[in-house]
PDB file of N, CA and C in Angstrom:
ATOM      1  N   UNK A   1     -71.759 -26.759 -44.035  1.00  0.00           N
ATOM      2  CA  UNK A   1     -70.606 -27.425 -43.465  1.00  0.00           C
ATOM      3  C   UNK A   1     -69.311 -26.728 -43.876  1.00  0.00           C
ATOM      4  N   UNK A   2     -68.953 -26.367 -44.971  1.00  0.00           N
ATOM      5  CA  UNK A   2     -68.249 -25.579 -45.523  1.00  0.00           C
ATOM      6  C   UNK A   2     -67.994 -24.352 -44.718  1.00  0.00           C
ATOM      7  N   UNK A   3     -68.685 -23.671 -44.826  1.00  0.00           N
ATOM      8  CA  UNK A   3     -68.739 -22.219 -44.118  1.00  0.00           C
ATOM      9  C   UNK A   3     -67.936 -22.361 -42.139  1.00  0.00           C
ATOM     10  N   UNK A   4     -68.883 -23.738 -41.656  1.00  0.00           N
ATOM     11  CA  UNK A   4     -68.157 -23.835 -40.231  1.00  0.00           C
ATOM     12  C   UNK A   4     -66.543 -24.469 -40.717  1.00  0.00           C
ATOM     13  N   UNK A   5     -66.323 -25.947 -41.079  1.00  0.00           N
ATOM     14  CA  UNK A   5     -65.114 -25.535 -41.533  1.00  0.00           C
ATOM     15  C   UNK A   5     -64.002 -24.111 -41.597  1.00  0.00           C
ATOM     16  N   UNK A   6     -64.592 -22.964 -42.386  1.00  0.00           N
ATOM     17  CA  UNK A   6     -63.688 -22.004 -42.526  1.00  0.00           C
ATOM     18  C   UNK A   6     -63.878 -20.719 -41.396  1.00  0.00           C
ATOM     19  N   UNK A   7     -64.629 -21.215 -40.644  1.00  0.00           N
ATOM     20  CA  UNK A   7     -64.993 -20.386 -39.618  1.00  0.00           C
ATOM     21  C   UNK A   7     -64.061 -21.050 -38.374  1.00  0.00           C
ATOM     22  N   UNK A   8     -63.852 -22.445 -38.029  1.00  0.00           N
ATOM     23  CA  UNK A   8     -62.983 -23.040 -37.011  1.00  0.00           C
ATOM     24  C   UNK A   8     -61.342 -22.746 -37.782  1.00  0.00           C
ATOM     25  N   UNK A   9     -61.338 -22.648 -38.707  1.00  0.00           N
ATOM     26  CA  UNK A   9     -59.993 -22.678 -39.311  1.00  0.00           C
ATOM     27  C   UNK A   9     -59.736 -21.007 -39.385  1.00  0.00           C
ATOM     28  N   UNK A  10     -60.312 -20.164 -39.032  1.00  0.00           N
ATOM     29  CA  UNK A  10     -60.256 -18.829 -39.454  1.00  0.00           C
ATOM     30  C   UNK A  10     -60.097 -18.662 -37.650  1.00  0.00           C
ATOM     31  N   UNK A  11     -60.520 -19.006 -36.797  1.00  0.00           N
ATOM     32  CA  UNK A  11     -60.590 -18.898 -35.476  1.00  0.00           C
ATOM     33  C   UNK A  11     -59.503 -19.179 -34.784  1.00  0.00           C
ATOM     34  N   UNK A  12     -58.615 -20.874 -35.585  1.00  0.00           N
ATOM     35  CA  UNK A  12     -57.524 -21.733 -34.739  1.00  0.00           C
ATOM     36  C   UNK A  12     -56.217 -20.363 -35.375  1.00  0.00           C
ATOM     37  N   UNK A  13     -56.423 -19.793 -36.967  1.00  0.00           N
ATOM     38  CA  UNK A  13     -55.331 -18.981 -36.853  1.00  0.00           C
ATOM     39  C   UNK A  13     -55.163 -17.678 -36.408  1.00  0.00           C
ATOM     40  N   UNK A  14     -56.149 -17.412 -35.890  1.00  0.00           N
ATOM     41  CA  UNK A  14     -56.051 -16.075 -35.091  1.00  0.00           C
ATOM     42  C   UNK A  14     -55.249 -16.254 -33.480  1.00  0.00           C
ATOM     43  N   UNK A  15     -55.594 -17.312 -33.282  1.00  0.00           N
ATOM     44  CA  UNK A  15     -54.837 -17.534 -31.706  1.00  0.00           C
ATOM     45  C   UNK A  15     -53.577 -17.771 -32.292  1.00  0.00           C
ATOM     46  N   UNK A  16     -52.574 -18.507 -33.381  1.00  0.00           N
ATOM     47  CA  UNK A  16     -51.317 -18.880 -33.776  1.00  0.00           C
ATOM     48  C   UNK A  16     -50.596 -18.244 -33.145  1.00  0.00           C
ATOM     49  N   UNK A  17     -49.608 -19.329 -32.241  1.00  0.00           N
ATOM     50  CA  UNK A  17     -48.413 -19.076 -31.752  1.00  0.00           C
ATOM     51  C   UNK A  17     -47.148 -19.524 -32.532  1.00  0.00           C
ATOM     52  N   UNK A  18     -46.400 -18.367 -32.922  1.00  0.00           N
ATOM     53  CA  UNK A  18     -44.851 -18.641 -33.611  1.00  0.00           C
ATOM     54  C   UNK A  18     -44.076 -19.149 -32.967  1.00  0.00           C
ATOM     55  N   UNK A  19     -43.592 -18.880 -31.664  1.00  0.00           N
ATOM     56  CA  UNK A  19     -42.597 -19.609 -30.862  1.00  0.00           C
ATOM     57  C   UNK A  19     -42.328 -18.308 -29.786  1.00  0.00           C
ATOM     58  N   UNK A  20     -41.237 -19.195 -29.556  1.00  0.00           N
ATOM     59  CA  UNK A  20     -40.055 -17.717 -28.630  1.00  0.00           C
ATOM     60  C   UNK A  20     -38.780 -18.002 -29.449  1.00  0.00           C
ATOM     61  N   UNK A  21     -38.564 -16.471 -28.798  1.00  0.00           N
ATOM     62  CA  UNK A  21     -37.646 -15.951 -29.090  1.00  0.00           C
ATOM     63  C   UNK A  21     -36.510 -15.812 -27.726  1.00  0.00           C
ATOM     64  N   UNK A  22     -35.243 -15.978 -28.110  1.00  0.00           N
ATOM     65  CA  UNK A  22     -33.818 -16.245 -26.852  1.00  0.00           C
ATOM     66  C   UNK A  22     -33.421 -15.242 -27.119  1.00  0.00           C
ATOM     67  N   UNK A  23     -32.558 -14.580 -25.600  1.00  0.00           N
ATOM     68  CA  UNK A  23     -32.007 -13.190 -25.439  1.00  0.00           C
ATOM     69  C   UNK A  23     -30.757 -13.551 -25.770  1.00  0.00           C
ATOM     70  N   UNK A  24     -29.767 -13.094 -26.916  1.00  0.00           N
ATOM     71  CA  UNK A  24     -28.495 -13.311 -27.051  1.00  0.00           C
ATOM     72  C   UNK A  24     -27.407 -12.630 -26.650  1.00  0.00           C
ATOM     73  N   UNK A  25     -27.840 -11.615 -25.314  1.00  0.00           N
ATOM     74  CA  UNK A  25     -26.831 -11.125 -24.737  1.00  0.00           C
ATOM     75  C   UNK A  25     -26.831  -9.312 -24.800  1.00  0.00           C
ATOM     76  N   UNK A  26     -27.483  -9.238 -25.699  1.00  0.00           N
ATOM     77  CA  UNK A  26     -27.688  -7.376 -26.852  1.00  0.00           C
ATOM     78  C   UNK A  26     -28.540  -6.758 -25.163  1.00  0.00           C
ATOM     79  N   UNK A  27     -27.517  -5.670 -24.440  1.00  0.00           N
ATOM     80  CA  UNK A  27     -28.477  -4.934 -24.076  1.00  0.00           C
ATOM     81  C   UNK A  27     -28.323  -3.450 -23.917  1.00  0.00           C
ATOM     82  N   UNK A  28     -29.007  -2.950 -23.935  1.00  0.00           N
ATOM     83  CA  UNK A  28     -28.323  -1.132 -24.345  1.00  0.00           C
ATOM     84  C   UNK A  28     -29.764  -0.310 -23.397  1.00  0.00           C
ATOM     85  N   UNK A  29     -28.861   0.206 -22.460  1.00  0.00           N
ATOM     86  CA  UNK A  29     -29.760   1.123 -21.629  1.00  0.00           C
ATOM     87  C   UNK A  29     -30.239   2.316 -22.195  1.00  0.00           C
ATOM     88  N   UNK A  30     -31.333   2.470 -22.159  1.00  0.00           N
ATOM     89  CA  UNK A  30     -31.713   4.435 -22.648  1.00  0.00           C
ATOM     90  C   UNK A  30     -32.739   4.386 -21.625  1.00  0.00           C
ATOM     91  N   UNK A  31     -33.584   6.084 -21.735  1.00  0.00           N
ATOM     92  CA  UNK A  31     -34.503   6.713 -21.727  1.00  0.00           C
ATOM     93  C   UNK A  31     -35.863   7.027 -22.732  1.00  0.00           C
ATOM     94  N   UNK A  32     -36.333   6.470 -22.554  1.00  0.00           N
ATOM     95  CA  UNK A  32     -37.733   6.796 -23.281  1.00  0.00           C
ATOM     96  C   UNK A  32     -38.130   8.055 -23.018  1.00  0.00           C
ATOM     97  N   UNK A  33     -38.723   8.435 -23.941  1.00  0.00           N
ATOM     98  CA  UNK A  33     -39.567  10.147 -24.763  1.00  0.00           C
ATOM     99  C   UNK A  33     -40.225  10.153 -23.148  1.00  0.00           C
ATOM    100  N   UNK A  34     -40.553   9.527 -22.626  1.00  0.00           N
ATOM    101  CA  UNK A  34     -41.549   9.885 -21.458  1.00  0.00           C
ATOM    102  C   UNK A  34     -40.399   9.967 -19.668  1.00  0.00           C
ATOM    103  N   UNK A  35     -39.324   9.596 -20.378  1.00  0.00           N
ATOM    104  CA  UNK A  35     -37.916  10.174 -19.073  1.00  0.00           C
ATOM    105  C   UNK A  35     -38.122   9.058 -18.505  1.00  0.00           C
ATOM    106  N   UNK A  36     -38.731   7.722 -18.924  1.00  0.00           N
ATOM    107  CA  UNK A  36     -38.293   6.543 -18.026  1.00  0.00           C
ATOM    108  C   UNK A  36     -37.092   5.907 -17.952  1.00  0.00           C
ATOM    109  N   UNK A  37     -36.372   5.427 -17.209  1.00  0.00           N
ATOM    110  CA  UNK A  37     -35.393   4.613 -17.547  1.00  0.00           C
ATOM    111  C   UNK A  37     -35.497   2.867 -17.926  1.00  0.00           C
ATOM    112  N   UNK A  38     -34.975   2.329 -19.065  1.00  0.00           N
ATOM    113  CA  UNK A  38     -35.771   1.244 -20.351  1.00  0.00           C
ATOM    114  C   UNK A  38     -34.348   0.572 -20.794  1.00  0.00           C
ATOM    115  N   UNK A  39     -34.305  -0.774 -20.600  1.00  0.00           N
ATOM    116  CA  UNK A  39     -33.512  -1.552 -21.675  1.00  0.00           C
ATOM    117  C   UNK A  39     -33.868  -1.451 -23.236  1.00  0.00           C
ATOM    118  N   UNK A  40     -33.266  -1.712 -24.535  1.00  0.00           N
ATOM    119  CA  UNK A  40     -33.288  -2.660 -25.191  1.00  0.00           C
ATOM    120  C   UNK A  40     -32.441  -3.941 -25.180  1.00  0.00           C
ATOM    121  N   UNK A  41     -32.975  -4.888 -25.544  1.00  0.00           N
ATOM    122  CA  UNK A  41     -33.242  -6.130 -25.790  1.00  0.00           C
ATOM    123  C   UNK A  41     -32.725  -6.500 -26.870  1.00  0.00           C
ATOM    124  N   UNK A  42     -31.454  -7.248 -27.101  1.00  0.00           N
ATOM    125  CA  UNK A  42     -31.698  -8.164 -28.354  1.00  0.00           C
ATOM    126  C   UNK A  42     -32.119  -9.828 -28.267  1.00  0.00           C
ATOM    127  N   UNK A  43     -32.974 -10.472 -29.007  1.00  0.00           N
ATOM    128  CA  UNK A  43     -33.034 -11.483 -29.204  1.00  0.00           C
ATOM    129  C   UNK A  43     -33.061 -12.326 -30.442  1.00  0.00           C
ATOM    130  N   UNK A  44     -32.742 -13.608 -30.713  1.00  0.00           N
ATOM    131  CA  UNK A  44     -32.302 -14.531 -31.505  1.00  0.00           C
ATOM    132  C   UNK A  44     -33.761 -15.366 -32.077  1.00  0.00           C
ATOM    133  N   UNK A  45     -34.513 -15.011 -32.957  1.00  0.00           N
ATOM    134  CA  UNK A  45     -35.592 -15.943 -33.721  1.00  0.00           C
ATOM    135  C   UNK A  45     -35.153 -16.196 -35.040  1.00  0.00           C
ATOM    136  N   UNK A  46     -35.479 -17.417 -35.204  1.00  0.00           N
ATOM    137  CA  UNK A  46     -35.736 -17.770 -36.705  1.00  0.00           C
ATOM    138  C   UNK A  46     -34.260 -17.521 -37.285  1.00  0.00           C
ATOM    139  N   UNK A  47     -33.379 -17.146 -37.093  1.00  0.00           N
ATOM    140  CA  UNK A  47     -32.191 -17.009 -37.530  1.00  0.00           C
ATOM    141  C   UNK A  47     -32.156 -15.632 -37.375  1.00  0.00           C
ATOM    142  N   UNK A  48     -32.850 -14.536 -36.936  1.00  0.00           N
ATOM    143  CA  UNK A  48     -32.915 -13.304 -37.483  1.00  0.00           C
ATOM    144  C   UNK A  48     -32.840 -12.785 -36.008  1.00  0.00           C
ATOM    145  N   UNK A  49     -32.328 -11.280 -35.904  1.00  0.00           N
ATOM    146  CA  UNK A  49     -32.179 -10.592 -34.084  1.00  0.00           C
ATOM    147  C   UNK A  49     -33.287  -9.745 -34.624  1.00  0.00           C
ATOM    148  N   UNK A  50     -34.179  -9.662 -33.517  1.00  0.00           N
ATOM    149  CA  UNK A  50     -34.852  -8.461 -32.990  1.00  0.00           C
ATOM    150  C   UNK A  50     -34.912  -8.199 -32.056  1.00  0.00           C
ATOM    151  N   UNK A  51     -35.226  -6.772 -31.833  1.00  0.00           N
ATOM    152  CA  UNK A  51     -35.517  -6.408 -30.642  1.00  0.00           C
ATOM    153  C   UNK A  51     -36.344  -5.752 -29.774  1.00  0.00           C
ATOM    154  N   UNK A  52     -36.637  -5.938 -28.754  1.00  0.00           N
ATOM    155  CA  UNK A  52     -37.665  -4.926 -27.522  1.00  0.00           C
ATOM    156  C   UNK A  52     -37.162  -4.174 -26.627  1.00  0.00           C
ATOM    157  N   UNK A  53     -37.796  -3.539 -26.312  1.00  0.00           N
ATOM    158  CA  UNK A  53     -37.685  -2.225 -25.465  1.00  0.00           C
ATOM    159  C   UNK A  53     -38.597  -2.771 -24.190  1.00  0.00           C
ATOM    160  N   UNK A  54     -38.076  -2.472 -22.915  1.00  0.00           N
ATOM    161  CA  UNK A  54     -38.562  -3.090 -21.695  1.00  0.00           C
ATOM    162  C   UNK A  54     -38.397  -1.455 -20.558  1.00  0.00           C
ATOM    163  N   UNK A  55     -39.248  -1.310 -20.393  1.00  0.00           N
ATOM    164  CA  UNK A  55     -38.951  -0.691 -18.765  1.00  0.00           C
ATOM    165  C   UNK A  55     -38.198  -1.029 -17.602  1.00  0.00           C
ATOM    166  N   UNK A  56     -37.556  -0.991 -16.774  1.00  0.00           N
ATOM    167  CA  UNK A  56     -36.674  -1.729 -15.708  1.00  0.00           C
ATOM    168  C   UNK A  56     -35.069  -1.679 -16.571  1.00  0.00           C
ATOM    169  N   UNK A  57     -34.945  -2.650 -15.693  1.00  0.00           N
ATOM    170  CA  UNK A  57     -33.528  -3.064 -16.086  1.00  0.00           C
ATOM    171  C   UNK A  57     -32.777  -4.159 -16.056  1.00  0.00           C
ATOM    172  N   UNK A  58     -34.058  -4.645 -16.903  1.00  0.00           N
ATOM    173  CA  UNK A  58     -32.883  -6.782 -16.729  1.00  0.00           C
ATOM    174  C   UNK A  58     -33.809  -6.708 -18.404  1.00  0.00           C
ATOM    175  N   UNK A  59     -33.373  -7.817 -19.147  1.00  0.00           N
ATOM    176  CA  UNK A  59     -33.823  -8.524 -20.046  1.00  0.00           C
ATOM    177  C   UNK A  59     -34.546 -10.043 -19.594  1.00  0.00           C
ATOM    178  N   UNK A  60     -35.504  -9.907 -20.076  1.00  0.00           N
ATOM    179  CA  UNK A  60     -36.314 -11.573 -19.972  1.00  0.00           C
ATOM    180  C   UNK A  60     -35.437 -12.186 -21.041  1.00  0.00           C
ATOM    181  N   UNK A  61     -35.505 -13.560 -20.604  1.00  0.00           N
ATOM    182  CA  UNK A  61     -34.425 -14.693 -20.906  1.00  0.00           C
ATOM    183  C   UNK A  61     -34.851 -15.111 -22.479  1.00  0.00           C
ATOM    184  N   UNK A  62     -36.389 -15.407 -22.288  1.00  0.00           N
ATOM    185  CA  UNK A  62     -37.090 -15.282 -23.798  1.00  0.00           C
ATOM    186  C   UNK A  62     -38.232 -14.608 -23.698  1.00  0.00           C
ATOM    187  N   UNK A  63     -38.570 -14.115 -25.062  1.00  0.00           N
ATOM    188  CA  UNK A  63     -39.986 -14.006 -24.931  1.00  0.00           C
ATOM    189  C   UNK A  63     -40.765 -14.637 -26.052  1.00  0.00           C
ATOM    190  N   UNK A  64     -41.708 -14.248 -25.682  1.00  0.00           N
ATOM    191  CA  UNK A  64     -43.196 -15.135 -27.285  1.00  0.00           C
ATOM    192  C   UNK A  64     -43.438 -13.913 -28.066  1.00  0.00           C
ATOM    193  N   UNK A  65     -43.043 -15.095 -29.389  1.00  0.00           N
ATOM    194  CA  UNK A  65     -43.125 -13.829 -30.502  1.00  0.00           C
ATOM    195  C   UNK A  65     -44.378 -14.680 -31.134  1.00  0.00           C
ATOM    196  N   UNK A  66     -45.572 -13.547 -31.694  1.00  0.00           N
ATOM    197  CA  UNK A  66     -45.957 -14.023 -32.626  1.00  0.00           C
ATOM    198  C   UNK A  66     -46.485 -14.119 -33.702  1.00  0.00           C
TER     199      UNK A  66
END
């Protein structure tokens, strides 16, 4: 019983979802090593900005960080 216990609990945190993350406005056009043309992205989690790199040229509003 033990063992399934830590086997459902070892399973539920592998799927763990942190949340999303909100775009706070940060966006800076470049080129990627491969000559595409690519946003970065800033966004607002947890109190803290990070950011992504997107192909195209818009920012998603949020995304799922996790």
């Amino acid at each position: 019983m033990k063992k399934l216990i830590t086997i459902v609990l070892f399973s539920i945190s592998l799927n763990a979802y942190a949340g999303n993350a909100f775009w706070n406005g940060y966006i800076e056009f470049i080129t990627t090593i491969s000559y595409q043309q690519g946003v970065r992205c800033g966004y607002n989690y947890n109190g803290q900005t990070i950011y992504q790199v997107f192909l195209g040229g818009n920012c998603p509003s949020s995304i799922d960080v996790y």
